[in-house]
Protein backbone atom coordinates (compact mmCIF):
# COMPACT_ATOMS: atom_id res chain seq x y z
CA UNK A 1 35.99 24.06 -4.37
CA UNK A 2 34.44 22.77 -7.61
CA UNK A 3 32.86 19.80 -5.86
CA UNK A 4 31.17 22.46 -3.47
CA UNK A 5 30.50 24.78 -6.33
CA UNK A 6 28.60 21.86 -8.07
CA UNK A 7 26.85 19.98 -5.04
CA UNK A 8 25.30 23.50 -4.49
CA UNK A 9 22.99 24.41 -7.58
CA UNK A 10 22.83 20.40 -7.99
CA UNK A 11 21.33 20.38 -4.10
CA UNK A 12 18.93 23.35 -5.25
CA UNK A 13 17.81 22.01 -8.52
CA UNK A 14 16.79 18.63 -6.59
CA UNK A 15 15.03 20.38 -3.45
CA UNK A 16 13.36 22.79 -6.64
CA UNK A 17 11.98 19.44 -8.06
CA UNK A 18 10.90 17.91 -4.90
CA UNK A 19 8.57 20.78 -4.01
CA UNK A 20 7.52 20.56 -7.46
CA UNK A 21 7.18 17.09 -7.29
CA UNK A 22 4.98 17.35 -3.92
CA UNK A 23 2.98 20.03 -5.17
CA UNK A 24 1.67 18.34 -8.13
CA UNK A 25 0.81 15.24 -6.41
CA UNK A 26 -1.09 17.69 -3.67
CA UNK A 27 1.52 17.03 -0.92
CA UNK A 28 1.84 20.43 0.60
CA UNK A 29 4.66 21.53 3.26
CA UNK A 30 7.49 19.18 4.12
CA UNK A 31 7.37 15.44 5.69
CA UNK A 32 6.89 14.94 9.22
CA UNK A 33 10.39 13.58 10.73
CA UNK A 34 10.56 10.29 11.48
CA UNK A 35 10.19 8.97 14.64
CA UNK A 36 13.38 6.07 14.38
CA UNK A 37 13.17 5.17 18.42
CA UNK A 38 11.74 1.74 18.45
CA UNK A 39 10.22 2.07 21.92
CA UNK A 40 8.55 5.58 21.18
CA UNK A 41 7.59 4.55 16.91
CA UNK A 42 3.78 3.71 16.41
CA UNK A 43 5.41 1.09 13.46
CA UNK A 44 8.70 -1.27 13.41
CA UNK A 45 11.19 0.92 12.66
CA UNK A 46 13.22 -1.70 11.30
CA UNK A 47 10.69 -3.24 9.33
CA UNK A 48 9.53 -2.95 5.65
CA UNK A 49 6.23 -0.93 5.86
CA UNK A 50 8.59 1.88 5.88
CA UNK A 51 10.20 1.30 2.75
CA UNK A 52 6.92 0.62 0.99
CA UNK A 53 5.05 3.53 1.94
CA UNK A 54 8.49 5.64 1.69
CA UNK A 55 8.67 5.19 -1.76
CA UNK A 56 6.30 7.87 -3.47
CA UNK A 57 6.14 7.43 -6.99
CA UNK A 58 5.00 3.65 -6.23
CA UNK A 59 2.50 4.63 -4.03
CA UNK A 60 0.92 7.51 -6.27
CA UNK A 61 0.73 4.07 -8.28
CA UNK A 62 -0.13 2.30 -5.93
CA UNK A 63 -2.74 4.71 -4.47
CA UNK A 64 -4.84 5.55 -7.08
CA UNK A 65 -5.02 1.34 -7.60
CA UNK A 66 -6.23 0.85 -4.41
CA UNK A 67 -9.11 4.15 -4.95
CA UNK A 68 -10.07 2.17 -8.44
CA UNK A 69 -10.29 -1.14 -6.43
CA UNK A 70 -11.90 0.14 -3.26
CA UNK A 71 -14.74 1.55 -5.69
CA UNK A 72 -15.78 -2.02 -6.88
CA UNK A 73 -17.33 -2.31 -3.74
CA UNK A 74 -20.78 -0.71 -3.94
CA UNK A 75 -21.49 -0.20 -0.29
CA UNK A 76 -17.47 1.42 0.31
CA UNK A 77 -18.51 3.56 -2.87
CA UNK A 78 -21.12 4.79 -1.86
CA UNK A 79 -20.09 5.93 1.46
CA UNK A 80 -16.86 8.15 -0.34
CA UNK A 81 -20.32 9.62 -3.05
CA UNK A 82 -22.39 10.56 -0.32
CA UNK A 83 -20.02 11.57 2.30
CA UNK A 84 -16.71 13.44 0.47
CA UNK A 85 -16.25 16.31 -1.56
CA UNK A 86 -14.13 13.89 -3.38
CA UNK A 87 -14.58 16.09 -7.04
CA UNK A 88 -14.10 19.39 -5.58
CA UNK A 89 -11.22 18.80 -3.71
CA UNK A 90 -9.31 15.28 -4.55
CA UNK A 91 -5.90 16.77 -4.11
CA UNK A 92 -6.90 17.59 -0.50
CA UNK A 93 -8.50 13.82 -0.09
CA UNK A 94 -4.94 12.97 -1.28
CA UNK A 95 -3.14 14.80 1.70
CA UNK A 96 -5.62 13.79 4.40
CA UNK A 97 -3.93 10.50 3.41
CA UNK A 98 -0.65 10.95 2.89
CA UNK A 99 -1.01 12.36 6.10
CA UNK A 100 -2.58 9.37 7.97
CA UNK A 101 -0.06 6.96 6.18
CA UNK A 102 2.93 9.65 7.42
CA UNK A 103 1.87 9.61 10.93
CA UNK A 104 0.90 5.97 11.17
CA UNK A 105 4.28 4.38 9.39
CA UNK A 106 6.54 7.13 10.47
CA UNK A 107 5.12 8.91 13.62
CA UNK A 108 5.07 8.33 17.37
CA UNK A 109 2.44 6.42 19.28
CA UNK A 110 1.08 9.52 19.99
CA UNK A 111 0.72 11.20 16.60
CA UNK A 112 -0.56 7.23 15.37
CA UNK A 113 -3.15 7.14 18.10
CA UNK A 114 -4.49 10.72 17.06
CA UNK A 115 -4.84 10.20 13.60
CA UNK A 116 -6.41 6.54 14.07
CA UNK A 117 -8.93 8.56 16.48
CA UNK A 118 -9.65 11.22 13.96
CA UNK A 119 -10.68 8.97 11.47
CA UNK A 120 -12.71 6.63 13.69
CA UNK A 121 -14.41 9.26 14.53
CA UNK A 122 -15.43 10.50 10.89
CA UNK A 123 -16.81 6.93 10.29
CA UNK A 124 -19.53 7.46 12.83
CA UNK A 125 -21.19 9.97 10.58
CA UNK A 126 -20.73 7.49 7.51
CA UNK A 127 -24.20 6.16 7.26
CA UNK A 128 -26.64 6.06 4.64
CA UNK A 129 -28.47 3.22 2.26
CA UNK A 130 -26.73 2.19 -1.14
CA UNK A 131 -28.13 2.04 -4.50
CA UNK A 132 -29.82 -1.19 -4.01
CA UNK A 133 -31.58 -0.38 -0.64
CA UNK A 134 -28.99 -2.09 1.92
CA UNK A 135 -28.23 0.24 4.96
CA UNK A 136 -24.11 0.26 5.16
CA UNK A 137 -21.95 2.27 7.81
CA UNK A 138 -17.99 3.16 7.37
CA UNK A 139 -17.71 1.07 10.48
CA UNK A 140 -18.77 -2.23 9.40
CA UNK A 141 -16.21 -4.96 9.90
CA UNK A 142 -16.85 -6.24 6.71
CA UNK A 143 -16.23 -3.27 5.43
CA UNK A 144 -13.60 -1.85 6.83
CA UNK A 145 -11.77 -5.34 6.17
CA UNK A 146 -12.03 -4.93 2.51
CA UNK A 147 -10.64 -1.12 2.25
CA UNK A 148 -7.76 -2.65 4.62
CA UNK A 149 -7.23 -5.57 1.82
CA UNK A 150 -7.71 -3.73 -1.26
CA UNK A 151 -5.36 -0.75 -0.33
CA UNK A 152 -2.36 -3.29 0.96
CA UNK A 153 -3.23 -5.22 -1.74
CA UNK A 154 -2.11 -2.25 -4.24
CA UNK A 155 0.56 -0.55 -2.25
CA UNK A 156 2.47 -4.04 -2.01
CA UNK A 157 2.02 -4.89 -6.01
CA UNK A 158 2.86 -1.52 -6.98
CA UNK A 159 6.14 -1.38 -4.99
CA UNK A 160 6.86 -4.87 -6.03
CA UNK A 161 6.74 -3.56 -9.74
CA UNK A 162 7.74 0.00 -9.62
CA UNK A 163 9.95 0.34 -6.08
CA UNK A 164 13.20 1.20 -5.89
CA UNK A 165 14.53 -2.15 -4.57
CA UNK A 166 13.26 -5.75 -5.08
CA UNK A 167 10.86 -7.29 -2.44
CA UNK A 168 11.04 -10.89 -1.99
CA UNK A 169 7.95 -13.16 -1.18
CA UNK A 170 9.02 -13.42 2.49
CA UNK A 171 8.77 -8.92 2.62
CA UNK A 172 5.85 -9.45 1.14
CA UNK A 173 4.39 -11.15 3.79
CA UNK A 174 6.27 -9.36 6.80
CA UNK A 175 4.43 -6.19 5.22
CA UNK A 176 0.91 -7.91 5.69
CA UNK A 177 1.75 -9.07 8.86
CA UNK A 178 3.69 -5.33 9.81
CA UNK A 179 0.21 -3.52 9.06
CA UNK A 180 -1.99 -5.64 11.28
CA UNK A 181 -1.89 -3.77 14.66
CA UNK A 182 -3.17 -0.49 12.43
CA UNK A 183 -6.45 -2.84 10.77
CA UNK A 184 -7.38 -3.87 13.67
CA UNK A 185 -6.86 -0.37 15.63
CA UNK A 186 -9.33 0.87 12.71
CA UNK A 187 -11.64 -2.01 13.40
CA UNK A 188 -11.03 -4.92 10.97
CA UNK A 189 -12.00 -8.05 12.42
CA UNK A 190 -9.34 -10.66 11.76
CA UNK A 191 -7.05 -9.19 9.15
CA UNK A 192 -4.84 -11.01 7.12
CA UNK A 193 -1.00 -12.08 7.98
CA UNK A 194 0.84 -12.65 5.25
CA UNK A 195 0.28 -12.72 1.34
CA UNK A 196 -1.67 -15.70 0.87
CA UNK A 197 -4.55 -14.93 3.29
CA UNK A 198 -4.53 -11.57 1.87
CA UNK A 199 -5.38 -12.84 -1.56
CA UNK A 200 -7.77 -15.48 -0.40
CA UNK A 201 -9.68 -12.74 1.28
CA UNK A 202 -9.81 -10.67 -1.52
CA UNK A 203 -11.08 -13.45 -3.98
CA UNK A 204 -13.47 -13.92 -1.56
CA UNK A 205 -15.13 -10.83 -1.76
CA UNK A 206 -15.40 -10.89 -5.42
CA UNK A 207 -18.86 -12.25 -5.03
CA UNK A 208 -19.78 -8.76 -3.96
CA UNK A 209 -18.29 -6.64 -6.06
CA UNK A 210 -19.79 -4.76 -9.01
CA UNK A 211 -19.49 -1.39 -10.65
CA UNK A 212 -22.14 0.93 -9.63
CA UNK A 213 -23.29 4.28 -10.92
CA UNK A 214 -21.74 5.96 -8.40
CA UNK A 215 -18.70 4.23 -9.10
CA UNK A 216 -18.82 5.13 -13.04
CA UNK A 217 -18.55 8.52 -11.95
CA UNK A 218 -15.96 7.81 -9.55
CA UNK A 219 -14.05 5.86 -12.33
CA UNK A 220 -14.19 8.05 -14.89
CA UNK A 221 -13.51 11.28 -12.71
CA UNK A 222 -10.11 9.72 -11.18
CA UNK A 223 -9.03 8.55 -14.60
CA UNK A 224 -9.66 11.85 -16.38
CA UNK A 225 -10.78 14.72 -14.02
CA UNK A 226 -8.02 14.99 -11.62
CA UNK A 227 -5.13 17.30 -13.40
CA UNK A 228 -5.98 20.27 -15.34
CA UNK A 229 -2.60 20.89 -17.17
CA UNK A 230 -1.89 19.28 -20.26
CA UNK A 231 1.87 18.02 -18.74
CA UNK A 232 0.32 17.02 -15.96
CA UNK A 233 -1.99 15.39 -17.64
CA UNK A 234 0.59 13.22 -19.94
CA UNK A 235 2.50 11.89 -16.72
CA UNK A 236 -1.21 11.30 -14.67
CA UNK A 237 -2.78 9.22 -17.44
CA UNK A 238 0.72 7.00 -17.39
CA UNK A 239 0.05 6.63 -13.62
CA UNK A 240 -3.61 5.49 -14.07
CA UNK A 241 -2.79 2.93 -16.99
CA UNK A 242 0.02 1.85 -14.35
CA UNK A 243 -2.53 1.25 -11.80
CA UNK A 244 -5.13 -0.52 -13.69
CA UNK A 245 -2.51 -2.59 -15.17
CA UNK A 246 -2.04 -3.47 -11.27
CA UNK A 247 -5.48 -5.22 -10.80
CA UNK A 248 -6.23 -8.66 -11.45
CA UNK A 249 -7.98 -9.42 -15.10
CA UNK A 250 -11.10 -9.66 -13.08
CA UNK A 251 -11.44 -6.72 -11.21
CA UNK A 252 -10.37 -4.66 -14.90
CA UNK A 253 -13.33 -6.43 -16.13
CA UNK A 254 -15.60 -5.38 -13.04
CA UNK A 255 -13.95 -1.92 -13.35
CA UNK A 256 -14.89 -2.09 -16.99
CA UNK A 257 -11.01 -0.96 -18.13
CA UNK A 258 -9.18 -2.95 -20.42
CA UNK A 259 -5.49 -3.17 -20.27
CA UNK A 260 -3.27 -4.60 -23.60
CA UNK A 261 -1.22 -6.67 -21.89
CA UNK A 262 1.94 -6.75 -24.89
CA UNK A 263 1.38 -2.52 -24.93
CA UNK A 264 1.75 -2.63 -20.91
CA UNK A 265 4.87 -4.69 -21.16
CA UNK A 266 6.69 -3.10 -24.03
CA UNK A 267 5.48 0.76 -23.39
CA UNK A 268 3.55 1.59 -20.22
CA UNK A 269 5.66 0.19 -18.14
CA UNK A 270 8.93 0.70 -18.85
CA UNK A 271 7.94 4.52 -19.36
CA UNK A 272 6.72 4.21 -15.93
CA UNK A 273 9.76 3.06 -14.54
CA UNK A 274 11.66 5.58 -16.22
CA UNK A 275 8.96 7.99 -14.29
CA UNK A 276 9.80 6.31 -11.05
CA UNK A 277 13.58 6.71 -11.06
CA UNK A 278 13.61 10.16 -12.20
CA UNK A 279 11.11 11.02 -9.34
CA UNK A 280 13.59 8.90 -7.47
CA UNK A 281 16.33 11.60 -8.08
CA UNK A 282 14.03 14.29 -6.47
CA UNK A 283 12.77 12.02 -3.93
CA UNK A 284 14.95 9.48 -2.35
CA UNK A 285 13.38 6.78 -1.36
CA UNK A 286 13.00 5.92 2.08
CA UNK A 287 15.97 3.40 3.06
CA UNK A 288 15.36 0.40 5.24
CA UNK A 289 16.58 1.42 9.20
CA UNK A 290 18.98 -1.40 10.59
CA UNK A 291 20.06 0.96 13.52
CA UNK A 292 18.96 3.03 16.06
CA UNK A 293 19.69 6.71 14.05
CA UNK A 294 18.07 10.23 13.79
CA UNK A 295 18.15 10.68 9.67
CA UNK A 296 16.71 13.01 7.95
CA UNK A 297 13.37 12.73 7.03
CA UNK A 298 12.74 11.87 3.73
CA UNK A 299 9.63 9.86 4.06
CA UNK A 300 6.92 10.97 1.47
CA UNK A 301 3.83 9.28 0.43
C-alpha cells in the first residue's frame, strides 16, 4: 500500500513535468504512438534513428545546432527569411518539425508518405533571388542535400554528447545510412551512408558558406529572441551555448560565435548534462526495440 501510495503522486509529479516540459519547448498535445510493426513502420523499427530522435533534450540541442548551421548557407537562409514567419511564431516552426520527425521515425508508411508530401509540396512555392542576385528554389538538389547533412550532422553529435546512452562509431554510421530512404524521398541526390561521407560532404560545402544579413538576424533572434521568461531564458541560453559548442571551429567562426573551449568543458557542459538527465526523469528516453511489441509511446522530439 505505501509503494502504491508513493508511485501515485510520484507518477503525477512526472506526467506534471512532462507537459511542462513539452510546453516550453512548443510541443503541444501528446506523441503520436509508435508504429513498432516492421512491415507497416515508415523507419527500422529496430534500428537507431529511433533512439536518436527519441531522445528530446539532445535534440532541442541538437535542433537548434542544425537551425544555426543550416543558416550559414545563404541561399537555405534566405528561403526560411523570405518564406516563414519564423519570428512571429518559432515555437510553431518547432512543432511543424517535431511533427515531421514524429511521423517519419515513428509513424506508418502512410502517415511518412503524407508528411514527406506536405512538405514537398511547400517547397514549390520556395522561390525567390538571394542577397547576391542568384535565383535559388527549396527544391534544389544541392540544396536540399545540405539541410539533409547539416541537420544529421547535429542530431548525431548532439546525441553522441548529451544522449542517454553511448553511440559507438559503427551507430553512428547505421544512423546515416538509416535516414537515407527519407533524403532521397525529399529529393537529395546521392546522400551520404555512413559518417565519413557525411563529413566529407559537409567540408565540401564550406566553400559556400558565409553569414549573410539575413542570417545575422536569424542568428541573433534564435540565440536571444526565442523565450520571454527569465527561467526560461537561463535553461535556453545553456541550450544555445550547447549547440554552438556542437559546430566545428570553422563554422563558429562563419557563424561569428565564439565558444571558450576550457569554460565549455568545465561548466557548460556538464550543467547541460545535468539538464539532460533531469529532463530524462520527465521524459524517458526512447529505448532501442529488439522485438516485435506495442509500448507505450514515449517518443518526443
Amino acid at each position: 500500500m505505501a509503494v502504491r501510495w508513493f508511485r501515485g503522486p510520484s507518477t503525477r509529479l512526472r506526467r506534471r513535468a512532462n507537459l511542462s516540459i513539452r510546453r516550453a519547448a512548443g510541443l503541444s498535445g501528446d506523441p503520436p504512438p509508435r508504429c513498432t510493426d516492421p512491415d507497416e513502420a515508415y523507419s527500422d523499427v529496430f534500428g537507431v534513428a529511433r533512439v536518436v530522435h527519441g531522445d528530446l533534450p539532445s535534440m532541442l540541442i541538437g535542433g537548434l545546432g542544425s537551425l544555426f548551421f543550416q543558416m550559414l548557407h545563404p541561399y537555405a537562409m534566405a528561403g526560411v527569411a523570405q518564406h516563414s514567419r519564423y519570428q512571429d511564431d518559432p515555437l510553431g516552426r518547432l512543432l511543424q518539425t517535431a511533427n515531421f520527425i514524429n511521423a517519419t521515425t515513428y509513424g506508418t508508411k502512410t502517415a511518412a508518405h503524407t508528411a514527406v508530401a506536405r512538405v514537398l509540396n511547400v517547397h514549390k512555392f520556395i522561390q525567390g533571388v538571394a542577397d547576391d542576385g542568384v535565383p535559388y528554389d527549396a527544391n534544389d538538389p544541392h540544396l536540399l542535400l545540405w539541410v539533409h547533412c547539416a541537420e544529421i550532422s547535429m542530431f548525431l553529435t548532439s546525441y553522441r554528447r548529451f544522449g542517454a546512452h553511448p553511440f559507438r562509431d559503427d551507430e553512428a554510421d547505421r544512423y546515416v545510412r538509416e535516414m537515407v530512404p527519407l533524403a532521397l524521398e525529399l529529393g537529395v541526390v546521392s546522400p551520404p551512408s555512413s559518417l565519413a561521407e557525411l563529413n566529407a560532404t559537409l567540408r565540401n560545402y564550406r566553400p559556400e558558406l558565409r553569414l549573410s544579413s539575413e542570417g545575422r538576424v536569424a542568428r541573433d533572434f534564435i540565440a536571444h529572441g526565442v523565450m520571454k521568461s527569465r527561467s526560461q531564458r537561463l535553461v535556453y541560453r545553456l541550450l544555445v551555448l550547447s549547440a554552438w559548442s556542437l559546430l566545428t571551429p570553422w563554422a563558429q567562426e562563419l557563424l561569428g560565435v565564439h565558444t571558450n573551449e576550457l569554460k565549455d568543458r568545465v561548466m557548460v557542459r556538464p550543467a547541460t548534462k545535468v539538464l539532460c538527465r533531469l529532463i530524462h526523469l520527465a521524459v524517458p528516453p526512447v529505448a532501442r526495440q529488439t522485438a516485435r511489441v506495442n509500448p507505450p509511446s514515449t517518443a518526443i522530439t
